[in-house]
Protein backbone atom coordinates (compact mmCIF):
# COMPACT_ATOMS: atom_id res chain seq x y z
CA UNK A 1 -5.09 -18.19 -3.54
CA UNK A 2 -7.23 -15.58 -1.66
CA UNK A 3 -5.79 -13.90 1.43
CA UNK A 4 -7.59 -13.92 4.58
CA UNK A 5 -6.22 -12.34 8.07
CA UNK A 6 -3.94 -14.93 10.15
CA UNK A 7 -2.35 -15.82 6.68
CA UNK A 8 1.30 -15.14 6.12
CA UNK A 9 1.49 -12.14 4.37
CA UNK A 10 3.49 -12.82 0.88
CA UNK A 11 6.99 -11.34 1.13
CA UNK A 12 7.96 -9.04 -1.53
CA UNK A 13 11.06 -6.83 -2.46
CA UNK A 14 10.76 -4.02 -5.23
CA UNK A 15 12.24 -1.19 -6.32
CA UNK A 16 11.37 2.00 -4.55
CA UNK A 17 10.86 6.18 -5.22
CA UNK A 18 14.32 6.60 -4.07
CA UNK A 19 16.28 4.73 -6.24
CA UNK A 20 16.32 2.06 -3.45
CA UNK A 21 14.51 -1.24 -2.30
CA UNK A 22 12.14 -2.54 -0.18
CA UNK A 23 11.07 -6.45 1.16
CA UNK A 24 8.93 -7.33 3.67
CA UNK A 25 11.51 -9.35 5.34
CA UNK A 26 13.58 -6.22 5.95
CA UNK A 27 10.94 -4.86 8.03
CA UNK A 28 10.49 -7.81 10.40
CA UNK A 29 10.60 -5.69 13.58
CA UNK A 30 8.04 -3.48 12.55
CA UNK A 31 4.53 -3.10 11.80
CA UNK A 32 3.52 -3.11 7.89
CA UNK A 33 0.79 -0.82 6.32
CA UNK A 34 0.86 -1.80 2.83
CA UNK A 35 -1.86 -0.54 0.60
CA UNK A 36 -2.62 -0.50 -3.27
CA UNK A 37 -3.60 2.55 -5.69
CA UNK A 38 -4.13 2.43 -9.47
CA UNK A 39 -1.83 5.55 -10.30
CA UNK A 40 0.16 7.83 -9.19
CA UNK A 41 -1.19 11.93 -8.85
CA UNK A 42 -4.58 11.06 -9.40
CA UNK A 43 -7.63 12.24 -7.64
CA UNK A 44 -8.52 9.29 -5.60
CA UNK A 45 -4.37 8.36 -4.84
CA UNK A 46 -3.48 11.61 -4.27
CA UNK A 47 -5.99 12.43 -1.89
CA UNK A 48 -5.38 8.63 0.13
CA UNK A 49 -1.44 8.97 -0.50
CA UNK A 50 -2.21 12.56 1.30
CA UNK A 51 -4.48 10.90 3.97
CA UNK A 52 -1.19 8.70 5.25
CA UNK A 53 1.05 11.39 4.95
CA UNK A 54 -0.85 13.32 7.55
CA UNK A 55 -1.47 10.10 9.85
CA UNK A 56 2.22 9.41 9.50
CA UNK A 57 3.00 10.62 12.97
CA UNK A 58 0.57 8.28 14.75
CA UNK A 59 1.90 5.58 13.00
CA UNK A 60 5.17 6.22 13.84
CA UNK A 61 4.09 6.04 17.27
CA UNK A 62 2.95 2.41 16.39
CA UNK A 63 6.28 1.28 15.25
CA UNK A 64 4.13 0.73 11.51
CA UNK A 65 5.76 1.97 8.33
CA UNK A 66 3.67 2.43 5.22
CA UNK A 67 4.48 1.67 2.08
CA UNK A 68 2.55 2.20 -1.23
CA UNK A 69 2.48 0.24 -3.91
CA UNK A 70 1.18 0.98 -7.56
CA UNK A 71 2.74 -0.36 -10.79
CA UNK A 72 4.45 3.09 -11.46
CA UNK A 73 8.13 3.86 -12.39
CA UNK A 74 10.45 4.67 -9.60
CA UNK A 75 10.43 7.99 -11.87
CA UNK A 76 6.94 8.83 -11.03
CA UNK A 77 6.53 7.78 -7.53
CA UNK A 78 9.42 10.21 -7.37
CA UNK A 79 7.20 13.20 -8.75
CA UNK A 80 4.84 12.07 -6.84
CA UNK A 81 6.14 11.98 -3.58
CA UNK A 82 8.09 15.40 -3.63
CA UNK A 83 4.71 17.53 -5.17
CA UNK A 84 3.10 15.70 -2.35
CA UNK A 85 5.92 16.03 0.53
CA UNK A 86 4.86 12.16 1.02
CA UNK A 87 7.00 10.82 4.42
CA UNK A 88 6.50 7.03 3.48
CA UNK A 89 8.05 4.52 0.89
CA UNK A 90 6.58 4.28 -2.58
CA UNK A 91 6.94 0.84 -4.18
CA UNK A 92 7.21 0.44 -7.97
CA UNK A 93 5.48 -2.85 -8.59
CA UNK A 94 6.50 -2.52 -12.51
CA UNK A 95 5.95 -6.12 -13.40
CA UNK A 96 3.14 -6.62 -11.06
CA UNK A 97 4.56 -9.51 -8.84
CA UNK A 98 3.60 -7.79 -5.46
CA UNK A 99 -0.06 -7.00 -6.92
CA UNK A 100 -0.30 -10.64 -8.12
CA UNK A 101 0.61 -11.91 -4.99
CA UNK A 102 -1.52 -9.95 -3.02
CA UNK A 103 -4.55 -10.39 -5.04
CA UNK A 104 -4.91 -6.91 -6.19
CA UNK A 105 -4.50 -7.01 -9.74
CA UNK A 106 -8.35 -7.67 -11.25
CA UNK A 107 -10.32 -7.57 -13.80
CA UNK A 108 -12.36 -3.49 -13.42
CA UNK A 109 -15.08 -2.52 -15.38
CA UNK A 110 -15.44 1.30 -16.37
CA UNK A 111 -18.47 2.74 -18.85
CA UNK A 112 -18.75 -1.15 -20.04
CA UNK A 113 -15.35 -1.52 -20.70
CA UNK A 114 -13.54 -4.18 -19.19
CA UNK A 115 -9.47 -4.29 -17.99
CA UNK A 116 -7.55 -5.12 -15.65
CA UNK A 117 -6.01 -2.93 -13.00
CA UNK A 118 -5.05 -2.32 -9.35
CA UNK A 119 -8.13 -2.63 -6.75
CA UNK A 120 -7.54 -0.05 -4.18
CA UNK A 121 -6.66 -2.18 -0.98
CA UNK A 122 -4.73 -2.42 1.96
CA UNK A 123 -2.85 -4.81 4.34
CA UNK A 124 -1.74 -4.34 7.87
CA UNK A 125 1.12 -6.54 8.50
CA UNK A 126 2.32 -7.28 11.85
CA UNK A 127 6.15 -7.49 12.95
CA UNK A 128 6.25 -11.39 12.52
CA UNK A 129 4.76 -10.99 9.19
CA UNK A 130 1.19 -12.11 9.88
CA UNK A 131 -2.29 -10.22 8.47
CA UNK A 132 -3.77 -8.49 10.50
CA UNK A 133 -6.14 -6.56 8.78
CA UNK A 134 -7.56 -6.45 5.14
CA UNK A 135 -9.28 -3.89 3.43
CA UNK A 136 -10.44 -4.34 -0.66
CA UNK A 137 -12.26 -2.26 -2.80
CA UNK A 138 -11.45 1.07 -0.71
CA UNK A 139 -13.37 3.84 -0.44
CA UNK A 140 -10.80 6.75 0.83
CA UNK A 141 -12.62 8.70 3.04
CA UNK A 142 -12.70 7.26 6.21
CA UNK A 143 -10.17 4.64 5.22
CA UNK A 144 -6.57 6.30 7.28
CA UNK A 145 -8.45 6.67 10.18
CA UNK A 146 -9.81 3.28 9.88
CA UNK A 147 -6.48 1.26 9.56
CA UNK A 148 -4.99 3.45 12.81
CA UNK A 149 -7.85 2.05 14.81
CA UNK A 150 -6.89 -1.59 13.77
CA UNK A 151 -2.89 -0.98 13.99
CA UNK A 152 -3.50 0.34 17.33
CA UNK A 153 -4.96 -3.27 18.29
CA UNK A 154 -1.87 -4.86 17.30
């Protein structure tokens, strides 16, 4: 099933970088910025994990919370998030429920070779638990500044 703004967003629960967890349901009274990356402390993450970590402010001022979500080990989003001082929640989609259910686990193509993986995309959720925004296939620059614009519709 494809998911197109106005849909319910999927709830979810999943283990998170600080040994604790985090559903969708929980943060009913808030607005969601969920996005996808492929991997933890890699070029392209790092640089979109940093991106949210310096718009963190502004969305706090939005009543949003952000939440990453890769398939990584609660292990490495830890890494990750202290080398990076990183503010938000980092989800560890291990068995890839929350990807599967939001559509971002796909088949990628790199030099010819085909696999699957995490498409880079993000979801802005609002506090009844409604899309309001989707973004797929990401390109990071220009991509923070672009789901502050459409959180501060909400």
């Amino acid at each position: 099933m494809t998911l197109t703004v106005g849909d319910q967003a999927p709830n979810f629960t999943m283990a998170t970088d600080a040994g604790g967890e985090v559903s969708l349901v929980g943060l009913r009274d808030k607005n969601v910025i969920l996005y996808f990356y492929p991997k933890d402390d890699t070029p392209g993450c790092t640089k979109e994990a940093c991106g949210f970590r310096d718009a963190v402010p502004d969305f706090s001022d939005l009543n949003a919370e952000i939440i990453g979500v890769s398939k990584d080990s609660v292990a490495k989003h830890n890494k990750f998030k202290a080398k990076y001082e990183l503010p938000f929640t980092l989800g560890a989609d291990v068995d890839g429920s929350v990807c599967e259910a939001y559509n971002t686990w796909v088949e990628k193509s790199l030099y010819g070779r085909k696999y699957m993986g995490i498409e880079r995309a993000t979801f802005l959720i609002d506090r009844a638990g409604v899309l309001r925004g989707i973004w797929r296939k990401v390109k990071v620059k220009g991509h923070v500044e672009a789901v502050l614009a459409a959180t501060k519709d909400l």
